[in-house]
PDB file of N, CA and C in Angstrom:
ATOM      1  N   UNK A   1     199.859 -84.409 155.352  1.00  0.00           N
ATOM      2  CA  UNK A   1     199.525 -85.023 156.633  1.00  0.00           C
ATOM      3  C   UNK A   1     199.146 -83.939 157.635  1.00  0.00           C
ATOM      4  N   UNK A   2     198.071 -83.765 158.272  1.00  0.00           N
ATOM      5  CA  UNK A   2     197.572 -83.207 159.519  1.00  0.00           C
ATOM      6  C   UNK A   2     198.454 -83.499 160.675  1.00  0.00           C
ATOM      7  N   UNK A   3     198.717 -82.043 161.374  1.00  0.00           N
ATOM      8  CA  UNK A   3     199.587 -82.050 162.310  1.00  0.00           C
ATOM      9  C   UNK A   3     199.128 -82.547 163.324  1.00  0.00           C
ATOM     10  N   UNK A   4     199.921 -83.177 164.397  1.00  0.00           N
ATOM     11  CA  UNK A   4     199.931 -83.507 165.677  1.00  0.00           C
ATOM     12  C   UNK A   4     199.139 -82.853 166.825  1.00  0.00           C
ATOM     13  N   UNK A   5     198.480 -83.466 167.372  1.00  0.00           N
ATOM     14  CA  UNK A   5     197.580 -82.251 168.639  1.00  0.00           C
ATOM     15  C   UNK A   5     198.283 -82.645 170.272  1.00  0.00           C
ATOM     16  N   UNK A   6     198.041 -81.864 171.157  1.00  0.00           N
ATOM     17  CA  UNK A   6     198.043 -82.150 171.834  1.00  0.00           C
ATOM     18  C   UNK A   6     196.961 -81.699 172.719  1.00  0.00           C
ATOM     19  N   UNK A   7     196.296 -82.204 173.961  1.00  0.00           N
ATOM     20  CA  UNK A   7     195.589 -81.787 174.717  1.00  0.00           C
ATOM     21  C   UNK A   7     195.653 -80.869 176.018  1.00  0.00           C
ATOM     22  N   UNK A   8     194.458 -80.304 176.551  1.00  0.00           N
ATOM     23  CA  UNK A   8     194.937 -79.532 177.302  1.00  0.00           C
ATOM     24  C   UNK A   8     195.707 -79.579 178.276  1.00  0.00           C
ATOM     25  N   UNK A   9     195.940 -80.602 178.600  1.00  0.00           N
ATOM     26  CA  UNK A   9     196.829 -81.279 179.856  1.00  0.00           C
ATOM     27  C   UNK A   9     198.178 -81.035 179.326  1.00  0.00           C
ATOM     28  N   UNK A  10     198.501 -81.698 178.060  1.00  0.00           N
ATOM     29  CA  UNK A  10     199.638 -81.941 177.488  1.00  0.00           C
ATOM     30  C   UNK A  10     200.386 -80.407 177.286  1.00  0.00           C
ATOM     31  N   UNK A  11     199.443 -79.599 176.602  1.00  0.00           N
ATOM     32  CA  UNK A  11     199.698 -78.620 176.129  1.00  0.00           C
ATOM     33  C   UNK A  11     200.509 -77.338 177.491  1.00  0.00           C
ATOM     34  N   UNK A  12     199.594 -77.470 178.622  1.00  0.00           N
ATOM     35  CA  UNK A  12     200.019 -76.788 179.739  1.00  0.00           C
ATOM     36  C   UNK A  12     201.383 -77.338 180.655  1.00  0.00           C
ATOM     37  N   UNK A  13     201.367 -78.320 180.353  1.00  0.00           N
ATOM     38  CA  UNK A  13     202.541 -79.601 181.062  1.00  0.00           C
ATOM     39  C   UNK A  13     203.591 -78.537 179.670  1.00  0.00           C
ATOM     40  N   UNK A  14     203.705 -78.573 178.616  1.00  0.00           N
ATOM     41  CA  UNK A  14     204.447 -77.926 177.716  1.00  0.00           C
ATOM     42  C   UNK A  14     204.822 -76.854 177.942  1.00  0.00           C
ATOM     43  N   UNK A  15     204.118 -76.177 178.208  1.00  0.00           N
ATOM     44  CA  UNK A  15     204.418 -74.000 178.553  1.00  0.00           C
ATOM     45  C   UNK A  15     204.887 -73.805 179.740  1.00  0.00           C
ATOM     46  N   UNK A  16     204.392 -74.995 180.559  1.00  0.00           N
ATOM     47  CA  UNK A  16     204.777 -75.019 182.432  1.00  0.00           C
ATOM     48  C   UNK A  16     204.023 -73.634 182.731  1.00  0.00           C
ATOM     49  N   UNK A  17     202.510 -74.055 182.243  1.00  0.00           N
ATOM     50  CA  UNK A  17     201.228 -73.057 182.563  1.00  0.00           C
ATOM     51  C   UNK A  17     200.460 -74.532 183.610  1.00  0.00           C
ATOM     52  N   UNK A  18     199.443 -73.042 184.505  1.00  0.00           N
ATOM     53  CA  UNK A  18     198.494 -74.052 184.610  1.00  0.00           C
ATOM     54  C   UNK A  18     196.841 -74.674 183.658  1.00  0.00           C
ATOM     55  N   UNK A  19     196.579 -75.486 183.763  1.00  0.00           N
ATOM     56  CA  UNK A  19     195.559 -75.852 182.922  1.00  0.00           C
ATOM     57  C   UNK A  19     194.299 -74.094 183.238  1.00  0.00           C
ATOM     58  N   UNK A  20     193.946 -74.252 184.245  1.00  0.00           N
ATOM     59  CA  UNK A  20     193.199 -72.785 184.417  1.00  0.00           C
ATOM     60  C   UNK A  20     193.410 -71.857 183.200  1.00  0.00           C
ATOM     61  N   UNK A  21     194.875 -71.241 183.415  1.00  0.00           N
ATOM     62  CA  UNK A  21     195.597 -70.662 182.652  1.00  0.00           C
ATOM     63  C   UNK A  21     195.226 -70.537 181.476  1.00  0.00           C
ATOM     64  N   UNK A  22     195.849 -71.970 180.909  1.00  0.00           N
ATOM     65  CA  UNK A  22     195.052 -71.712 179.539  1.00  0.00           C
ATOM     66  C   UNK A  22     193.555 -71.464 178.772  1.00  0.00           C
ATOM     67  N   UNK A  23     192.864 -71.964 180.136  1.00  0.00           N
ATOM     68  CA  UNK A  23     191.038 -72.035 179.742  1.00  0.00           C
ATOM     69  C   UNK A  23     191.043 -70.503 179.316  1.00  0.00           C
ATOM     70  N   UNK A  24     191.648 -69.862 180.586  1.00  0.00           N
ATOM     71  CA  UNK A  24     191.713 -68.312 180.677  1.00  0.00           C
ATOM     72  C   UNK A  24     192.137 -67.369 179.801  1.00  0.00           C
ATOM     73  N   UNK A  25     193.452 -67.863 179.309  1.00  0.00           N
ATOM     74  CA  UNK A  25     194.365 -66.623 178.132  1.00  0.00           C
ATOM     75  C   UNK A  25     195.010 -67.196 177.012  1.00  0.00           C
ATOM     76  N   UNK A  26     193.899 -68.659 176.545  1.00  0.00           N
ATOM     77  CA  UNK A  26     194.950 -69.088 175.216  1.00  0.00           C
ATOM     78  C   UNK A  26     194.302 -68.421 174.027  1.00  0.00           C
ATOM     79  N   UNK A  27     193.295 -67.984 174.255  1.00  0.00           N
ATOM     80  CA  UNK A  27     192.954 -67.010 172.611  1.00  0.00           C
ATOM     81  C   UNK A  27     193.761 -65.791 172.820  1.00  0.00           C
ATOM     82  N   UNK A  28     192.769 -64.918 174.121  1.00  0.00           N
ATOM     83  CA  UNK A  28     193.782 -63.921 174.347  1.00  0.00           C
ATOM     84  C   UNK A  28     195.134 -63.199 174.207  1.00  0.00           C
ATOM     85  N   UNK A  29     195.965 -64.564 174.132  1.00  0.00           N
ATOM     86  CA  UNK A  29     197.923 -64.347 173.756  1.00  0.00           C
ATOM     87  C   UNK A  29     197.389 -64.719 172.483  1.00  0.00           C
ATOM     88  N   UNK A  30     196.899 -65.890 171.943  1.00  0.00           N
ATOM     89  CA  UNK A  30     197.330 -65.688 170.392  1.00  0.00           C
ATOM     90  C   UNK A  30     197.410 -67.339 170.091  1.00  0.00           C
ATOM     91  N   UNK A  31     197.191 -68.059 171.091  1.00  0.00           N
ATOM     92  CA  UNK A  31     197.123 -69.455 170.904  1.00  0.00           C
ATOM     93  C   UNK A  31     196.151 -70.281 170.277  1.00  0.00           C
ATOM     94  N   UNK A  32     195.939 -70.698 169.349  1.00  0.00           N
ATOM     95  CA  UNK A  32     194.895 -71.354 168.244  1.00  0.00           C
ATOM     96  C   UNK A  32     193.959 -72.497 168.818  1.00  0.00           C
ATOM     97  N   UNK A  33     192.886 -72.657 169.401  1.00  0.00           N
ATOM     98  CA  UNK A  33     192.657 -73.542 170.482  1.00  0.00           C
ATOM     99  C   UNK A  33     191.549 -74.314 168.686  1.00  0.00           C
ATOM    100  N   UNK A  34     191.301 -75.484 168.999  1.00  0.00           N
ATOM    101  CA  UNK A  34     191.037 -76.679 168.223  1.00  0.00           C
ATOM    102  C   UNK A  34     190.179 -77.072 168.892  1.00  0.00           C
ATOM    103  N   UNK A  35     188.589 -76.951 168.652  1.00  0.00           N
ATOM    104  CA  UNK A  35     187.352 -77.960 169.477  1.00  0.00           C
ATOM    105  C   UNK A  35     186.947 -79.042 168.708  1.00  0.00           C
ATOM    106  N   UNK A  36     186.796 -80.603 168.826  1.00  0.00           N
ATOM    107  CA  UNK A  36     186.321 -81.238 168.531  1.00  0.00           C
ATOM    108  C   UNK A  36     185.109 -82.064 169.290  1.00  0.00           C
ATOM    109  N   UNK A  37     183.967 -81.926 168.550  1.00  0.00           N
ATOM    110  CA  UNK A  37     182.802 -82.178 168.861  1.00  0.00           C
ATOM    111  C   UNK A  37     182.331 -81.037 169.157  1.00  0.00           C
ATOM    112  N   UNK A  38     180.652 -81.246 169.450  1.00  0.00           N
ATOM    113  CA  UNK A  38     179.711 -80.168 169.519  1.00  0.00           C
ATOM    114  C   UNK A  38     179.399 -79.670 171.604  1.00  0.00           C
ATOM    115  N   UNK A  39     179.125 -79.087 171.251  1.00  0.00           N
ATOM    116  CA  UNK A  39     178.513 -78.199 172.429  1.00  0.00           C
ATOM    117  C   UNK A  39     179.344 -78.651 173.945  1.00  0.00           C
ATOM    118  N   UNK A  40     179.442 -78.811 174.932  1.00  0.00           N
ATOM    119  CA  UNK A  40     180.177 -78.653 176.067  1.00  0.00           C
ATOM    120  C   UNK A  40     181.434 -79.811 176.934  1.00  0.00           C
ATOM    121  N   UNK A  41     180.665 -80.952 176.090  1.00  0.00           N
ATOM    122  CA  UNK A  41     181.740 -81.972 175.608  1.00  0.00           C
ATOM    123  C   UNK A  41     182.805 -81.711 174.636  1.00  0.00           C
ATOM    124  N   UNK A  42     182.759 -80.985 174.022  1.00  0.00           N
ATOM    125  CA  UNK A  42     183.969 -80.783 172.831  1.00  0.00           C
ATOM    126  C   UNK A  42     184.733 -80.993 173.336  1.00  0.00           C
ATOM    127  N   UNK A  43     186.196 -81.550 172.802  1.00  0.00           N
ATOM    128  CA  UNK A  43     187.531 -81.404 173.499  1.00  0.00           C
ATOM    129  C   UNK A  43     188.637 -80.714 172.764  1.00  0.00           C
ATOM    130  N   UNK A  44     189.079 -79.856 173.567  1.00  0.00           N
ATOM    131  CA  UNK A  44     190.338 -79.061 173.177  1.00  0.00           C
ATOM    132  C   UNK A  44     191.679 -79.501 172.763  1.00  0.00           C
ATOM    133  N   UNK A  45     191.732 -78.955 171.740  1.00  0.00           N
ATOM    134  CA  UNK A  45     193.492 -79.277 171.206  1.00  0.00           C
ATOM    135  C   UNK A  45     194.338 -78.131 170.773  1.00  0.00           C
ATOM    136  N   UNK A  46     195.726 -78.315 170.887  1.00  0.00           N
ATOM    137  CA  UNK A  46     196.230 -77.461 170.567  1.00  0.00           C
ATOM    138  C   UNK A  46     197.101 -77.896 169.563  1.00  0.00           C
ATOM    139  N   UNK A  47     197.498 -77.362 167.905  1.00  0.00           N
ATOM    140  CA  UNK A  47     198.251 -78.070 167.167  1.00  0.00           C
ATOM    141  C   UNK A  47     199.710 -78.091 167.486  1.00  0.00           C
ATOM    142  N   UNK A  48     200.708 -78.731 167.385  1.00  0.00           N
ATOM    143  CA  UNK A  48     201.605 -78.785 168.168  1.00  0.00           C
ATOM    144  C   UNK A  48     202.625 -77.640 167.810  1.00  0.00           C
ATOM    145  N   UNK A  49     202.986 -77.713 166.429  1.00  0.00           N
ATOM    146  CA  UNK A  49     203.358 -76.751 165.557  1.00  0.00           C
ATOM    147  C   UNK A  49     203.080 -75.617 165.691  1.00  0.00           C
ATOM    148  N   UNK A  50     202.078 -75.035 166.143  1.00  0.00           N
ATOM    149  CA  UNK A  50     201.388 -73.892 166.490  1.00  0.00           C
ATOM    150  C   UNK A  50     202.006 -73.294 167.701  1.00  0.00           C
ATOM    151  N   UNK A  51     202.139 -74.234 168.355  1.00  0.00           N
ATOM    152  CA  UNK A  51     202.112 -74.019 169.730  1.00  0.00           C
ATOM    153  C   UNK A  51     203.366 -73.850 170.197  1.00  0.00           C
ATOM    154  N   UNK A  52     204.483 -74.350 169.653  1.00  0.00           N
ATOM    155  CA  UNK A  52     206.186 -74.338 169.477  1.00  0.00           C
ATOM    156  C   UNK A  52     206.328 -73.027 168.064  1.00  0.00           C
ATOM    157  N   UNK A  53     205.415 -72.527 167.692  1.00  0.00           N
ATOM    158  CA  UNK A  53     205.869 -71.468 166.310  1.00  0.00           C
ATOM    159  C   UNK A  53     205.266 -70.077 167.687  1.00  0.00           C
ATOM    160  N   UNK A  54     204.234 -70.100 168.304  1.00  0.00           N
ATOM    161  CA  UNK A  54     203.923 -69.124 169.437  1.00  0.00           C
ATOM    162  C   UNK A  54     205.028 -69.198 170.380  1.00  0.00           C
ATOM    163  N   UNK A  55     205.650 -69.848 171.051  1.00  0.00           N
ATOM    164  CA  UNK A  55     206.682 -70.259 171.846  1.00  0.00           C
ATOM    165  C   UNK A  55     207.733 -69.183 171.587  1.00  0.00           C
ATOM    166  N   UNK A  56     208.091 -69.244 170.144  1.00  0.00           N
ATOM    167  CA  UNK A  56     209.371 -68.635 169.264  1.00  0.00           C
ATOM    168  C   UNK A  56     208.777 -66.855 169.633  1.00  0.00           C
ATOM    169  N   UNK A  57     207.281 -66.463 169.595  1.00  0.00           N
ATOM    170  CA  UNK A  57     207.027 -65.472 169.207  1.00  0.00           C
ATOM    171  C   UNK A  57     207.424 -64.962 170.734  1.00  0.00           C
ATOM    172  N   UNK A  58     207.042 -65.179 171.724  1.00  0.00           N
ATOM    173  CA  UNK A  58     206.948 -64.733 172.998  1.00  0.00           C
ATOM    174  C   UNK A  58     208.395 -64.037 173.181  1.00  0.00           C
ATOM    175  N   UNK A  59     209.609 -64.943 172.782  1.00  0.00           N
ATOM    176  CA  UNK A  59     210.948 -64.350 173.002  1.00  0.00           C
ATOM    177  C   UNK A  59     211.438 -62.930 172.979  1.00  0.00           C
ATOM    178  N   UNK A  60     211.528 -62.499 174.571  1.00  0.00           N
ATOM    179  CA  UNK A  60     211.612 -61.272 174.482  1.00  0.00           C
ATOM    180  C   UNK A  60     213.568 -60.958 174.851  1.00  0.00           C
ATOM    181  N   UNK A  61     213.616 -59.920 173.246  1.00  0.00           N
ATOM    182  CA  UNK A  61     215.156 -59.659 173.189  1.00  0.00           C
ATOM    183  C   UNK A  61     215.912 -58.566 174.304  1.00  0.00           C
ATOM    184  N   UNK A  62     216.347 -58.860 174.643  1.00  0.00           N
ATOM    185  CA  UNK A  62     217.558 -58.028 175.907  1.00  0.00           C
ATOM    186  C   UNK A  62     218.082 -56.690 174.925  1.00  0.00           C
ATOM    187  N   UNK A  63     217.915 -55.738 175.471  1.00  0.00           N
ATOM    188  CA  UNK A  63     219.272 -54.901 175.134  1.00  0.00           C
ATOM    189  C   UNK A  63     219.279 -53.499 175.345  1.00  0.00           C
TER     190      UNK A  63
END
């Protein structure tokens, strides 16, 4: 089964980013961005799994 997406709205509402934000630095950090459809209409997704497995990576250890 194909994982779950969420959109860019959803996805930034998730990180408690702003939508900007992500237009701006989701390849950049490492975030897997998902276009469906062609040319400037496409719409963005982010797999959800992806996006909670990057989450884990960011954790920066104290000590």
């Amino acid at each position: 089964m194909m994982g779950h997406f969420m959109d860019i709205k959803e996805t930034a509402e998730y990180l408690n980013v702003s939508v900007s934000w992500l237009y701006k630095n989701a390849q950049r950090s490492g975030l897997v961005i998902y276009r469906f459809g062609p040319g400037p209409n496409s719409k963005i997704r982010f797999r959800v799994s992806e996006v909670e497995s990057w989450v884990k990576q960011q954790q920066v250890m104290s000590g």
